[in-house]
Protein backbone atom coordinates (compact mmCIF):
# COMPACT_ATOMS: atom_id res chain seq x y z
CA UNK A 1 -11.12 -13.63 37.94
CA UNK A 2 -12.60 -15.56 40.95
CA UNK A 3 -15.36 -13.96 43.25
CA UNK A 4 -16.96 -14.88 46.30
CA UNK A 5 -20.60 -14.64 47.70
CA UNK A 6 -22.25 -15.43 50.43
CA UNK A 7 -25.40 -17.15 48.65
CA UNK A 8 -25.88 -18.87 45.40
CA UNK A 9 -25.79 -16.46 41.86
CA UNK A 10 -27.17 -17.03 38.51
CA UNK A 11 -24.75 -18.06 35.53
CA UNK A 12 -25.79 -14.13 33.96
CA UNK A 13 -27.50 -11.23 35.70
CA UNK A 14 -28.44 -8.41 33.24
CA UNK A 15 -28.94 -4.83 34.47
CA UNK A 16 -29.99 -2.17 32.06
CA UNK A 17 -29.26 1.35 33.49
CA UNK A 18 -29.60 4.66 31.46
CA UNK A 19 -28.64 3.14 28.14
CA UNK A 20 -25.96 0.83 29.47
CA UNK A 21 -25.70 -2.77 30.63
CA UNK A 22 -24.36 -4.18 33.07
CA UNK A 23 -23.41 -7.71 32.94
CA UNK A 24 -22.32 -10.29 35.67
CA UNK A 25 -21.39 -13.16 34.75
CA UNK A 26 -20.71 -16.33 37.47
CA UNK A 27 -19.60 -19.99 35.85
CA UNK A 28 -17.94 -22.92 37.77
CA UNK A 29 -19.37 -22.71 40.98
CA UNK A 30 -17.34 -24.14 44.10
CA UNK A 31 -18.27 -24.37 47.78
CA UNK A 32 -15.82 -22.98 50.00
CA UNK A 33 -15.69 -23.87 53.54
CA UNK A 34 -13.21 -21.57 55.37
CA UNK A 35 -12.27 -20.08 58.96
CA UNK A 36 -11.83 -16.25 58.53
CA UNK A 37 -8.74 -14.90 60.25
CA UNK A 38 -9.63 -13.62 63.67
CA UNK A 39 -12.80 -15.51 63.74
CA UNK A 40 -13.58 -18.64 65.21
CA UNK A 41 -16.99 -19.97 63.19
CA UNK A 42 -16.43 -21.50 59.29
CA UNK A 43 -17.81 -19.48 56.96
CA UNK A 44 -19.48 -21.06 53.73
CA UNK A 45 -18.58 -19.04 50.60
CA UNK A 46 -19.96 -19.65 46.84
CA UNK A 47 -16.61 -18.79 44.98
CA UNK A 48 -17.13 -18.41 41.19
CA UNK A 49 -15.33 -17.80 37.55
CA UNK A 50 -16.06 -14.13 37.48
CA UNK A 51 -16.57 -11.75 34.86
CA UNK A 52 -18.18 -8.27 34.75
CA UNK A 53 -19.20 -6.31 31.58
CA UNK A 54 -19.97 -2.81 31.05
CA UNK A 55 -21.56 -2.15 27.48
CA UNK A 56 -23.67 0.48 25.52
CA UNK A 57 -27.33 -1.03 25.15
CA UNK A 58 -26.63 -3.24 21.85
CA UNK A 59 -23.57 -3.52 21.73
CA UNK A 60 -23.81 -7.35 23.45
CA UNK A 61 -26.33 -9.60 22.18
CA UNK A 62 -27.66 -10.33 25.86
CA UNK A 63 -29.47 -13.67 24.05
CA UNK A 64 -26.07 -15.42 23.28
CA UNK A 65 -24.97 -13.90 26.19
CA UNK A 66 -27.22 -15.68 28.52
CA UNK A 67 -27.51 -18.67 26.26
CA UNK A 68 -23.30 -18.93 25.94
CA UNK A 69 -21.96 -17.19 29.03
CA UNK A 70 -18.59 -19.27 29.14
CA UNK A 71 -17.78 -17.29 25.96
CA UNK A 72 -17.98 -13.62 27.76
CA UNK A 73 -15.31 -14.69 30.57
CA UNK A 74 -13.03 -12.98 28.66
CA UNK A 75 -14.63 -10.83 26.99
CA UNK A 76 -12.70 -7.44 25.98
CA UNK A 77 -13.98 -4.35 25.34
CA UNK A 78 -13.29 -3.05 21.73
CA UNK A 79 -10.74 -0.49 21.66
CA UNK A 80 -11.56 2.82 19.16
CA UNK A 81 -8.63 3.28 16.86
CA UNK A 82 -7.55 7.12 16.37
CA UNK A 83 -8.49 8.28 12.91
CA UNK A 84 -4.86 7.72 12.44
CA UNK A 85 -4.84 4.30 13.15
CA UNK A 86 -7.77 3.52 11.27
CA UNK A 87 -6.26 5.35 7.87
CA UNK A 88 -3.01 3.21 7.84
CA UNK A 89 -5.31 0.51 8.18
CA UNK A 90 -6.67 1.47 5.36
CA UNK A 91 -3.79 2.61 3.52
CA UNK A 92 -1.99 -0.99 3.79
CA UNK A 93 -5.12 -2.50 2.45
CA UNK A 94 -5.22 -0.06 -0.52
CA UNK A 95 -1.50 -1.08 -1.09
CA UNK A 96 -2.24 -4.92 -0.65
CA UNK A 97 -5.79 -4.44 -3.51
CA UNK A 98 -3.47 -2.44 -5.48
CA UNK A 99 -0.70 -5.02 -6.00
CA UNK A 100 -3.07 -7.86 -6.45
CA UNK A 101 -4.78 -6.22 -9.17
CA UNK A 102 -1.01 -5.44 -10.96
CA UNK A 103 -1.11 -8.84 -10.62
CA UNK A 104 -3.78 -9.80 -12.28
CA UNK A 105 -3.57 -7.39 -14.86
CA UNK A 106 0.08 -8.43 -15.80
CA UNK A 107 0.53 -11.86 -15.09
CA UNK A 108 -2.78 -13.63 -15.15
CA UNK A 109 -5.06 -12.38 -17.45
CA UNK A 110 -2.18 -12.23 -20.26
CA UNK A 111 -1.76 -15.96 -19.88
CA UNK A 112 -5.58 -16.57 -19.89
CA UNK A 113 -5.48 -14.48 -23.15
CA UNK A 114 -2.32 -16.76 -24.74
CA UNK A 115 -0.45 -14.42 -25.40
């Protein structure tokens, strides 16, 4: 997402509000030099790569974040899986453990063995 401001912004501003930070993030800089319809004097606009974030305290390490910004532009909130979601999750991985250790059981360790 682009934005536009009317003065110069930091790469990552970091507010921490009741538990919760808020995260603006502005890479890429570009000067824009632009009439505004109905107006007759050019405006000069600071027009960035644009990306705001909206996390629990810890949930973002604010270090990297400041330190690697260009990987937060698109940066997605996790999405919480229902409890149903999350058990056939784990159901297909039981399945998938179950028939590798068949596997191992019937085919591998009876040819380490020789017999």
């Amino acid at each position: 997402m682009k934005a536009r401001f009317d003065t110069a912004q930091e790469s990552v501003t970091v507010r921490q509000i009741d538990g919760i930070d808020y995260v603006y993030i502005c890479l890429n800089e570009n000067i824009v030099k632009e009439i505004p319809d109905g107006q007759e004097e050019e405006q000069t606009y600071h027009e960035y790569d644009y990306k705001e974030i909206i996390e629990y305290i810890w949930v973002l390490d604010i270090y990297d974040v400041k330190t690697n910004p260009e990987k937060y532009l698109n940066y997605e909130k996790a999405t919480v899986k229902t409890d149903k979601e999350r058990i056939a999750e784990l159901e297909a991985m039981n399945a998938e453990l179950s028939t590798t250790v068949d596997s191992i059981l019937t085919d591998v360790l009876p040819t380490l063995m020789g017999a």
